[in-house]
PDB file of N, CA and C in Angstrom:
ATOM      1  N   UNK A   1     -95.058-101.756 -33.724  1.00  0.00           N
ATOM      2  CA  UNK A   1     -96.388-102.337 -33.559  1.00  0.00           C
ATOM      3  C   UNK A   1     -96.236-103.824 -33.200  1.00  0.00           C
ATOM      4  N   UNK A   2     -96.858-104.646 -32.122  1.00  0.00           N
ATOM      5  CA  UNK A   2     -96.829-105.784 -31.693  1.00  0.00           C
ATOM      6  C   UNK A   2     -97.790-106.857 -32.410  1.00  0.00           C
ATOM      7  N   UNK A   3     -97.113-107.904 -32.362  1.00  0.00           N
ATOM      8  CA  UNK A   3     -98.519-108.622 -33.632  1.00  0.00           C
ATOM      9  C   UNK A   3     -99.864-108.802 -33.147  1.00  0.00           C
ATOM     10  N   UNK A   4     -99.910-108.949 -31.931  1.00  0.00           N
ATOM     11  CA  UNK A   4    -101.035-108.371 -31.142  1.00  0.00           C
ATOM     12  C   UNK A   4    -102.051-107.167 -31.628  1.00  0.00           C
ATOM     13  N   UNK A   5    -101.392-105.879 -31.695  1.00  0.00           N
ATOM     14  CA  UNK A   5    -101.873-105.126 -32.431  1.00  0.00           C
ATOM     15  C   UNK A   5    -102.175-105.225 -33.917  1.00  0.00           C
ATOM     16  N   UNK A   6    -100.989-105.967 -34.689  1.00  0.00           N
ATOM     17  CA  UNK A   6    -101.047-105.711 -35.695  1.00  0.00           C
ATOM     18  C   UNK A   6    -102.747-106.839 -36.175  1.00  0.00           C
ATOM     19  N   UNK A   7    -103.052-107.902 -35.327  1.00  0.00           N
ATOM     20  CA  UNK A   7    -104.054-108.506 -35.655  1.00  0.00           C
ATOM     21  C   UNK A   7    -105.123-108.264 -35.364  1.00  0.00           C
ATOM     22  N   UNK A   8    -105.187-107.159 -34.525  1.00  0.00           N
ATOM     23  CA  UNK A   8    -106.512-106.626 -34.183  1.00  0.00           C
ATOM     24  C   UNK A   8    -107.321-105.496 -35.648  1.00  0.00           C
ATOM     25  N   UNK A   9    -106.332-104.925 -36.086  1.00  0.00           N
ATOM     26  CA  UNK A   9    -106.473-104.516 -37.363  1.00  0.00           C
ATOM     27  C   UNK A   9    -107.204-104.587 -38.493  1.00  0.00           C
ATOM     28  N   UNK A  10    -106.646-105.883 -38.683  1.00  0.00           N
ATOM     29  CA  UNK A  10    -107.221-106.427 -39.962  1.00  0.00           C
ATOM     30  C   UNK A  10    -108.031-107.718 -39.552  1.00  0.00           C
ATOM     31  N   UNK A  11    -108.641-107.732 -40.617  1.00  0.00           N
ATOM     32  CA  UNK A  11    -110.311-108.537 -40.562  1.00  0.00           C
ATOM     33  C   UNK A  11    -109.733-110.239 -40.511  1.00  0.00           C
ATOM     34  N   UNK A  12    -109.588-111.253 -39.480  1.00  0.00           N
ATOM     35  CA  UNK A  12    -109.156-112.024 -40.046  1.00  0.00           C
ATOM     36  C   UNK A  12    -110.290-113.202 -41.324  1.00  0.00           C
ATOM     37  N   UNK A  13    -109.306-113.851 -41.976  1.00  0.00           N
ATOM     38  CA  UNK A  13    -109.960-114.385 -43.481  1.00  0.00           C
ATOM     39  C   UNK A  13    -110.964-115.828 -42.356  1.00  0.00           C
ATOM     40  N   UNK A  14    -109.975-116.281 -41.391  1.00  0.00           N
ATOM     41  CA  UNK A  14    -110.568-118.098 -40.597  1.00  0.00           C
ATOM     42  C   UNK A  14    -112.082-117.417 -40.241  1.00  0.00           C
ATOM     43  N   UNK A  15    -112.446-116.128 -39.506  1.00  0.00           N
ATOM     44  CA  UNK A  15    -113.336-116.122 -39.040  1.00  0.00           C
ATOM     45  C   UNK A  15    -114.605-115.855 -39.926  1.00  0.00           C
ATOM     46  N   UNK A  16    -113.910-114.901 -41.023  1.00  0.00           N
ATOM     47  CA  UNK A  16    -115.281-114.541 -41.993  1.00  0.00           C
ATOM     48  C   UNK A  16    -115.619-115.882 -43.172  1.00  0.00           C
ATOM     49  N   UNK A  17    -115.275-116.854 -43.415  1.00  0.00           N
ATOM     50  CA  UNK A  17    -115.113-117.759 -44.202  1.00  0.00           C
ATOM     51  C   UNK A  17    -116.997-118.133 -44.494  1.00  0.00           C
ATOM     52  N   UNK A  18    -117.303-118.416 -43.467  1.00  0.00           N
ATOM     53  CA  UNK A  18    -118.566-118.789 -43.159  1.00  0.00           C
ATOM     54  C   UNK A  18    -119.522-117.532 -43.240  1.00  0.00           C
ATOM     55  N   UNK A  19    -118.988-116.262 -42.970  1.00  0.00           N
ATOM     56  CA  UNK A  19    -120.382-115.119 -43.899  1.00  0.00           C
ATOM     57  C   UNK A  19    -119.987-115.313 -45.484  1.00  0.00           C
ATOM     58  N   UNK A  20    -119.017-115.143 -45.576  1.00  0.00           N
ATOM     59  CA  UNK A  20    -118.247-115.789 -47.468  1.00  0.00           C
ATOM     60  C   UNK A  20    -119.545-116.483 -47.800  1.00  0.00           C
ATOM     61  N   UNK A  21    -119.033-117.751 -47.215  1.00  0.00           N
ATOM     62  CA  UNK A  21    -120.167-118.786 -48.259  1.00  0.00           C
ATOM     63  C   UNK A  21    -121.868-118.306 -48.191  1.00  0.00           C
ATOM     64  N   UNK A  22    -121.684-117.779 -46.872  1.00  0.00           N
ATOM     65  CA  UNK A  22    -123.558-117.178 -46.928  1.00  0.00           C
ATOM     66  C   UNK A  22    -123.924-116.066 -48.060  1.00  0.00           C
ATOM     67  N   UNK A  23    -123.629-115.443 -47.882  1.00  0.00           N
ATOM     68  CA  UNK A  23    -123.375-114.484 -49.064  1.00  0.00           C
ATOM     69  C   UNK A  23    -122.776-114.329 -50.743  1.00  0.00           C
ATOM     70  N   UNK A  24    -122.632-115.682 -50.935  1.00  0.00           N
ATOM     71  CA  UNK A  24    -121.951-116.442 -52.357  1.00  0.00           C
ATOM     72  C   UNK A  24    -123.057-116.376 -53.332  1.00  0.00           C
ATOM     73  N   UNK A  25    -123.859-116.404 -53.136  1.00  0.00           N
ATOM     74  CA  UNK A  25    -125.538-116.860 -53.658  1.00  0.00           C
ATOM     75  C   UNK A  25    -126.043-115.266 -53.896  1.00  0.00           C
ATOM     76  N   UNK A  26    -126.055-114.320 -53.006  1.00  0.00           N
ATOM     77  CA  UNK A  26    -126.835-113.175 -53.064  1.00  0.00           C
ATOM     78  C   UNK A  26    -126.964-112.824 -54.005  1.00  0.00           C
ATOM     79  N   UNK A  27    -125.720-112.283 -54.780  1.00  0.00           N
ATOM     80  CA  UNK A  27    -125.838-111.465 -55.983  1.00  0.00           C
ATOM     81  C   UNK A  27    -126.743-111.624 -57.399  1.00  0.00           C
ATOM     82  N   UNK A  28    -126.432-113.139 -57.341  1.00  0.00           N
ATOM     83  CA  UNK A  28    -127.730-113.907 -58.365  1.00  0.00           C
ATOM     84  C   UNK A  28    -128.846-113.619 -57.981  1.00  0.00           C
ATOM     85  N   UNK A  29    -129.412-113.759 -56.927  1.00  0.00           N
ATOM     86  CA  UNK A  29    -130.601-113.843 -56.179  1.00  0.00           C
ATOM     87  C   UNK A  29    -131.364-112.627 -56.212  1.00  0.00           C
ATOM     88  N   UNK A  30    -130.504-111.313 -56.285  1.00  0.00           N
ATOM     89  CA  UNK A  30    -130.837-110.260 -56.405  1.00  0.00           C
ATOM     90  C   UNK A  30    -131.244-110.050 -57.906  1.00  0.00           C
ATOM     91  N   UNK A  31    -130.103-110.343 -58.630  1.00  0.00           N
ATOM     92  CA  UNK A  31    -130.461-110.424 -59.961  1.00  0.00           C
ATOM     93  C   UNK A  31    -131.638-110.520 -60.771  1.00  0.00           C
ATOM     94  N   UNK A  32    -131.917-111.981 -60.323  1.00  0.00           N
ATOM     95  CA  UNK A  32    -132.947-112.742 -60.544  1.00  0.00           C
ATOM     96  C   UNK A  32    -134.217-111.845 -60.005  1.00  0.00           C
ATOM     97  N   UNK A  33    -134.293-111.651 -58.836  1.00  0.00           N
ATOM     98  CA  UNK A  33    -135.484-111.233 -58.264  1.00  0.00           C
ATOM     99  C   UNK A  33    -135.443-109.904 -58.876  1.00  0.00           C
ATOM    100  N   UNK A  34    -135.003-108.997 -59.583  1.00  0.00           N
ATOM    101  CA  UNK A  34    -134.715-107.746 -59.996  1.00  0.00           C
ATOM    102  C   UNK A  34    -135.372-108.037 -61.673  1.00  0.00           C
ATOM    103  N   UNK A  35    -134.911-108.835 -62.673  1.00  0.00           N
ATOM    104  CA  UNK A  35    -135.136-109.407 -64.114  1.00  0.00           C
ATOM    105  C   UNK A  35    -137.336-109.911 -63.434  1.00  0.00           C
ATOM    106  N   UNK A  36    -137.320-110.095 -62.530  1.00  0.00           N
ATOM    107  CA  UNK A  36    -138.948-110.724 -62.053  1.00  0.00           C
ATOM    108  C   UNK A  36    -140.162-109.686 -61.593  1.00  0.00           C
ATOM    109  N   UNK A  37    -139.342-108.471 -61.420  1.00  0.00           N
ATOM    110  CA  UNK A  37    -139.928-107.373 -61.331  1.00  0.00           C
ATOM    111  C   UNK A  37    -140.018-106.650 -62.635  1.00  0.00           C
ATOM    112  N   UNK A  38    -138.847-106.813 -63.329  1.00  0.00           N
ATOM    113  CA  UNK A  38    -138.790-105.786 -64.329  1.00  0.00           C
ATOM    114  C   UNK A  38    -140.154-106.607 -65.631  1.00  0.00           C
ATOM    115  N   UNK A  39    -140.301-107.772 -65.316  1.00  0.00           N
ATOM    116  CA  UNK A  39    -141.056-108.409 -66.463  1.00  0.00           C
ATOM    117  C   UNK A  39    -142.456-108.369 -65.962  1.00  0.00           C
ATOM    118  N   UNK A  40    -142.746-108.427 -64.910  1.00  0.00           N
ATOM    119  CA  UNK A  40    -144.074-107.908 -64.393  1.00  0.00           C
ATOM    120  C   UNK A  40    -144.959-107.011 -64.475  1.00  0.00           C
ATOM    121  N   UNK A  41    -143.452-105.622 -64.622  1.00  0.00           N
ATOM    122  CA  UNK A  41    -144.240-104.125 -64.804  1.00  0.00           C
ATOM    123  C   UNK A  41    -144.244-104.068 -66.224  1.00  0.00           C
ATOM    124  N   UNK A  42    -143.302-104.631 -66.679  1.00  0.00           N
ATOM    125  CA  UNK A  42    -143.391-104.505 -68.568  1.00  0.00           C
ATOM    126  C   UNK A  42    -145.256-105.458 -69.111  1.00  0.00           C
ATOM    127  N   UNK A  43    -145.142-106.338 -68.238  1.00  0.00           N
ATOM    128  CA  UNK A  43    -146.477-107.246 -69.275  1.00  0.00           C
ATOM    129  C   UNK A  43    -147.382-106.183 -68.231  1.00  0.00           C
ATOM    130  N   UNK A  44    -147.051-105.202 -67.432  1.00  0.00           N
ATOM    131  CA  UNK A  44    -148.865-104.385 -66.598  1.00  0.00           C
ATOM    132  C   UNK A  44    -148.579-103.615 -67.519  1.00  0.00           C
ATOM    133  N   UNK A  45    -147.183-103.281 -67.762  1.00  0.00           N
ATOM    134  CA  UNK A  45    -147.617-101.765 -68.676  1.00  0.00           C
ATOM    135  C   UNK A  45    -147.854-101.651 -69.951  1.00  0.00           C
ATOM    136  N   UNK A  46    -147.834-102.907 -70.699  1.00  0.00           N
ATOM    137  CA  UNK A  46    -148.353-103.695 -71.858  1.00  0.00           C
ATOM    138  C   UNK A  46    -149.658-104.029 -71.931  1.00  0.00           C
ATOM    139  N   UNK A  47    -149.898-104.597 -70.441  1.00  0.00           N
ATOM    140  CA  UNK A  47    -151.522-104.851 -70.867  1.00  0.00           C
ATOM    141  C   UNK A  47    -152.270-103.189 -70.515  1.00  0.00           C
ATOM    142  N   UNK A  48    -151.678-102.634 -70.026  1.00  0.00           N
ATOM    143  CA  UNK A  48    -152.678-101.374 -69.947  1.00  0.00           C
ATOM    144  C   UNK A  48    -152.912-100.409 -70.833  1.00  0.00           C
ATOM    145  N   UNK A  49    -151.786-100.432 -71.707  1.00  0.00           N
ATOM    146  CA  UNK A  49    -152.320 -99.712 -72.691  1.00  0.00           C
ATOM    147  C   UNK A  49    -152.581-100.614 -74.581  1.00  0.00           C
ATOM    148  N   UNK A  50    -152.751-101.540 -74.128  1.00  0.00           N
ATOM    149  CA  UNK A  50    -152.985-102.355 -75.175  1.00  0.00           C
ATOM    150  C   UNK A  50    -154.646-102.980 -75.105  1.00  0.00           C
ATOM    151  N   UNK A  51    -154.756-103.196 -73.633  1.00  0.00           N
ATOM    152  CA  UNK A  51    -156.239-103.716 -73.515  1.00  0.00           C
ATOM    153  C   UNK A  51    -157.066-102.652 -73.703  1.00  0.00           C
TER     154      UNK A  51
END
């Protein structure tokens, strides 16, 4: 195999560096926005059968 080939292969690390950092943040973000839903439907489904 020629290194030619062999670099077509694999993903290089120089080029993805910059989706890296975009994507560093998401997982919180999801988190977060996930814990903001879940407290929303808890105080509707609290006030609905409590009011």
């Amino acid at each position: 195999m020629t290194e030619k080939t062999r670099k077509l292969r694999f993903i290089d690390e120089n080029r993805t560096k910059g989706l890296q950092k975009d994507w560093q943040g998401y997982g919180k973000s999801q988190a977060l926005f996930g814990i903001v839903v879940l407290m929303i439907f808890l105080l509707a489904f609290v006030y609905h059968f409590v009011m």
